[in-house]
C-alpha atoms as a PDB file:
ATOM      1  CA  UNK A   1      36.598 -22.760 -25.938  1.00  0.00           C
ATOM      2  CA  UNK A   2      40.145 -24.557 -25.868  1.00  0.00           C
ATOM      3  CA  UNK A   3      43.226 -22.791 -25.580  1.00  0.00           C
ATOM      4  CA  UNK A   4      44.048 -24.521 -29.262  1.00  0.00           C
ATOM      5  CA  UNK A   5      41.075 -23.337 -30.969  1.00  0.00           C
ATOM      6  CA  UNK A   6      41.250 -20.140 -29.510  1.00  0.00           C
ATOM      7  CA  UNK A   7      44.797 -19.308 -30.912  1.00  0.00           C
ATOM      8  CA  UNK A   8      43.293 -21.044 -34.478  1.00  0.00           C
ATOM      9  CA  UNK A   9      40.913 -18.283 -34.536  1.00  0.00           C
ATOM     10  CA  UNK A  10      43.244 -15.704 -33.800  1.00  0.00           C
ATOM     11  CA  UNK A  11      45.941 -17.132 -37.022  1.00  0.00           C
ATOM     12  CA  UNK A  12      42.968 -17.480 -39.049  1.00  0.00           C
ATOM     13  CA  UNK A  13      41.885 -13.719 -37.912  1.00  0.00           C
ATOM     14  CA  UNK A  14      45.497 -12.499 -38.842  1.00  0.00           C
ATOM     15  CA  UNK A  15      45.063 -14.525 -42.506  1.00  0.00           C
ATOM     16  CA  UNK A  16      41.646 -12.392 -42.803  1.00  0.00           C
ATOM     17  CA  UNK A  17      43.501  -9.319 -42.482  1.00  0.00           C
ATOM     18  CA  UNK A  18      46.031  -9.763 -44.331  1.00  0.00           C
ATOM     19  CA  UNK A  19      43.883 -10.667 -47.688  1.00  0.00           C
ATOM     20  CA  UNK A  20      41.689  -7.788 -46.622  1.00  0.00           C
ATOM     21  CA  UNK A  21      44.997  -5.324 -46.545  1.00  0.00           C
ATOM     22  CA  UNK A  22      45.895  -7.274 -50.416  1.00  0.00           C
ATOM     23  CA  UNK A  23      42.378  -7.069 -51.296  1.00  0.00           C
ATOM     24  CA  UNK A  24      42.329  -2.855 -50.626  1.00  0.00           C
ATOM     25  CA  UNK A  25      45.794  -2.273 -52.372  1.00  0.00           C
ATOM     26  CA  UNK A  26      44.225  -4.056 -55.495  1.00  0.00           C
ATOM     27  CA  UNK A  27      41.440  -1.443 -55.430  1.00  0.00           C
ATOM     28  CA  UNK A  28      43.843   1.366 -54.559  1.00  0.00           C
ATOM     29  CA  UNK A  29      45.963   0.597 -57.073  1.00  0.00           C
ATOM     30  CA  UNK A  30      44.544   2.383 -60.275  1.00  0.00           C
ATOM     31  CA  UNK A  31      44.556   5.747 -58.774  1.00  0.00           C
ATOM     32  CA  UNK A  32      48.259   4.769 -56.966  1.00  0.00           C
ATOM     33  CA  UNK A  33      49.981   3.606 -60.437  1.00  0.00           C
ATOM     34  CA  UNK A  34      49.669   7.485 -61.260  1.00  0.00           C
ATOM     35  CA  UNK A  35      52.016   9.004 -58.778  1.00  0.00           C
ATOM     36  CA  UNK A  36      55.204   7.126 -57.870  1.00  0.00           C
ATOM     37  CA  UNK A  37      54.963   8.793 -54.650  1.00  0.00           C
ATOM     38  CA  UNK A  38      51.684   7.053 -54.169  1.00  0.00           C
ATOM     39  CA  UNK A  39      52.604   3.988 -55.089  1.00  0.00           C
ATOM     40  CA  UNK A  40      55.296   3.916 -52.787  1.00  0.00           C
ATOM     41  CA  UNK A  41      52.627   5.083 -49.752  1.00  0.00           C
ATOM     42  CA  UNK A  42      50.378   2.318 -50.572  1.00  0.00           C
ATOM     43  CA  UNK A  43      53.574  -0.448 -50.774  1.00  0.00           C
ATOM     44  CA  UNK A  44      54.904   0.354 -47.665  1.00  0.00           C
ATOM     45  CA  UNK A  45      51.792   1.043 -46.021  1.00  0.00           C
ATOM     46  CA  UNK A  46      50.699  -2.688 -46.867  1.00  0.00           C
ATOM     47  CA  UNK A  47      54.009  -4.219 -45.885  1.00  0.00           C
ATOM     48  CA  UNK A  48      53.561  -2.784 -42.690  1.00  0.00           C
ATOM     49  CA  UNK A  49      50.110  -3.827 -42.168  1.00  0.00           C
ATOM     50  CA  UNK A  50      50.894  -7.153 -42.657  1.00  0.00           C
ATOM     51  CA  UNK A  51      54.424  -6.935 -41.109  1.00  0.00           C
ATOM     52  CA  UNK A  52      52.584  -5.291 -37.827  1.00  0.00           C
ATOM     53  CA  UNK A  53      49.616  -8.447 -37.868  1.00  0.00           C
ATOM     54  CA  UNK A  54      52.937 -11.040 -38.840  1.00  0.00           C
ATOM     55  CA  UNK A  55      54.558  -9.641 -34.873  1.00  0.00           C
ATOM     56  CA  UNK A  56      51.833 -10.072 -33.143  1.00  0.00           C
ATOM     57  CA  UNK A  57      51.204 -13.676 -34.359  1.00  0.00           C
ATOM     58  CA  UNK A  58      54.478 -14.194 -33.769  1.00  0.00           C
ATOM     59  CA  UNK A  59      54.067 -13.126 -30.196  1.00  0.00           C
ATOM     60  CA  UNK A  60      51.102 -15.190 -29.715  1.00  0.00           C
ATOM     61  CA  UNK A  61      53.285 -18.337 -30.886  1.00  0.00           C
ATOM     62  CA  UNK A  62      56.027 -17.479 -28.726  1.00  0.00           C
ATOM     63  CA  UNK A  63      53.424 -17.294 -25.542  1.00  0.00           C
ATOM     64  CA  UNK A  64      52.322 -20.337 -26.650  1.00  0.00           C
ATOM     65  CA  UNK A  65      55.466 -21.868 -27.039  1.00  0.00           C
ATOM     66  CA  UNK A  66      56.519 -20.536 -23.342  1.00  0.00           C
ATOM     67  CA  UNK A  67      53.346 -21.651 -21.790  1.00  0.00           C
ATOM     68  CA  UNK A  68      53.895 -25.336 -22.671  1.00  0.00           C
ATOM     69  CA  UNK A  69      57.638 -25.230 -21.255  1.00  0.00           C
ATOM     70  CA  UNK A  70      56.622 -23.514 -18.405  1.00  0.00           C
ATOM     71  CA  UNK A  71      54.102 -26.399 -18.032  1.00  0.00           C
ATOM     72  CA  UNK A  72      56.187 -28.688 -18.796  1.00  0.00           C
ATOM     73  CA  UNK A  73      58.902 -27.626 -16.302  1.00  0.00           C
ATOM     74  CA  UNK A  74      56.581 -27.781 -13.022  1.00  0.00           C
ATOM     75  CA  UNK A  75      55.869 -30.654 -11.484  1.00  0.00           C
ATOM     76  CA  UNK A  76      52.665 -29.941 -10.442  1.00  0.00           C
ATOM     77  CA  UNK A  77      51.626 -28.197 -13.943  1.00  0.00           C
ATOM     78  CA  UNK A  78      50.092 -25.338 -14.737  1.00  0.00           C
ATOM     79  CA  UNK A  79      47.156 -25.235 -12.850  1.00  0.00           C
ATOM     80  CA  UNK A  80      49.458 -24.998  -9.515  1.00  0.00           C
ATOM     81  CA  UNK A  81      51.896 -22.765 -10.655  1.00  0.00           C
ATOM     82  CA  UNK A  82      48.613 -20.321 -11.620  1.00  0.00           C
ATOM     83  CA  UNK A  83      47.547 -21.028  -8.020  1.00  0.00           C
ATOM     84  CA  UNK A  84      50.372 -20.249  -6.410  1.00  0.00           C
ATOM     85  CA  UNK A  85      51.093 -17.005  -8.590  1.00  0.00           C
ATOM     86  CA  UNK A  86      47.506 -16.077  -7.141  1.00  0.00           C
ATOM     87  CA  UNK A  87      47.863 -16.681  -3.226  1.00  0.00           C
ATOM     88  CA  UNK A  88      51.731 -14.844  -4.009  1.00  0.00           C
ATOM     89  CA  UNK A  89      49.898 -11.949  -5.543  1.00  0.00           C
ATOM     90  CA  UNK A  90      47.094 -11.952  -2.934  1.00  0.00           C
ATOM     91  CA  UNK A  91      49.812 -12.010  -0.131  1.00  0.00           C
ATOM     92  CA  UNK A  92      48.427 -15.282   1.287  1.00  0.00           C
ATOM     93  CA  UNK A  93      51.469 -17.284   0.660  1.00  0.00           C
ATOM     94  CA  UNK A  94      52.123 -19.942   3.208  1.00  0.00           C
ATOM     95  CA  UNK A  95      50.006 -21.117   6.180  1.00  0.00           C
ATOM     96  CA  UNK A  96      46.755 -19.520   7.420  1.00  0.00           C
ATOM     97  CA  UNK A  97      44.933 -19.933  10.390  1.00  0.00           C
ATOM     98  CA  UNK A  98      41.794 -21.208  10.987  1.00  0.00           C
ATOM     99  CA  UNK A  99      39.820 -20.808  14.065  1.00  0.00           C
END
């Protein structure tokens, strides 16, 4: 799976739950609409939900987004910057032997 379809499916996974948090308050609402304290509760309480899924789309954008600069930026891609963030990590930077 790309890396295009894969953040796709995680926007259209964030829609999903956000019309299943709308969905719930519909249901919720009859017994809500008799307290104003409960209506309140069940307000915020969506907002949030779909405030809370809205940030972490957002951060997946913003990954994106930094990804393709980062990409961009090296001359040698992706791919090699990956590579060399492994043999860093790894402590095999520079020149091994080979006997």
């Amino acid at each position: 799976m790309t890396k295009a379809s894969l953040h796709l499916l995680k926007g259209v996974g964030y829609l999903i739950s956000t019309l299943s948090v709308v969905l719930l308050a519909v249901v919720s609402w009859s017994s809500a609409s008799k307290s104003p304290l409960l209506v309140a509760c069940l307000l915020f309480g969506a907002a949030a939900s779909v405030a809370g899924m809205f940030c972490r789309w957002l951060t997946y954008e913003i990954e994106k987004r930094q990804e393709g600069e980062e990409g961009a930026s090296s001359p040698r891609g992706p791919a090699e910057a990956l590579h060399r963030s492994n043999r860093l990590s790894s402590g095999r930077c520079g020149r091994q032997r080979h006997n």
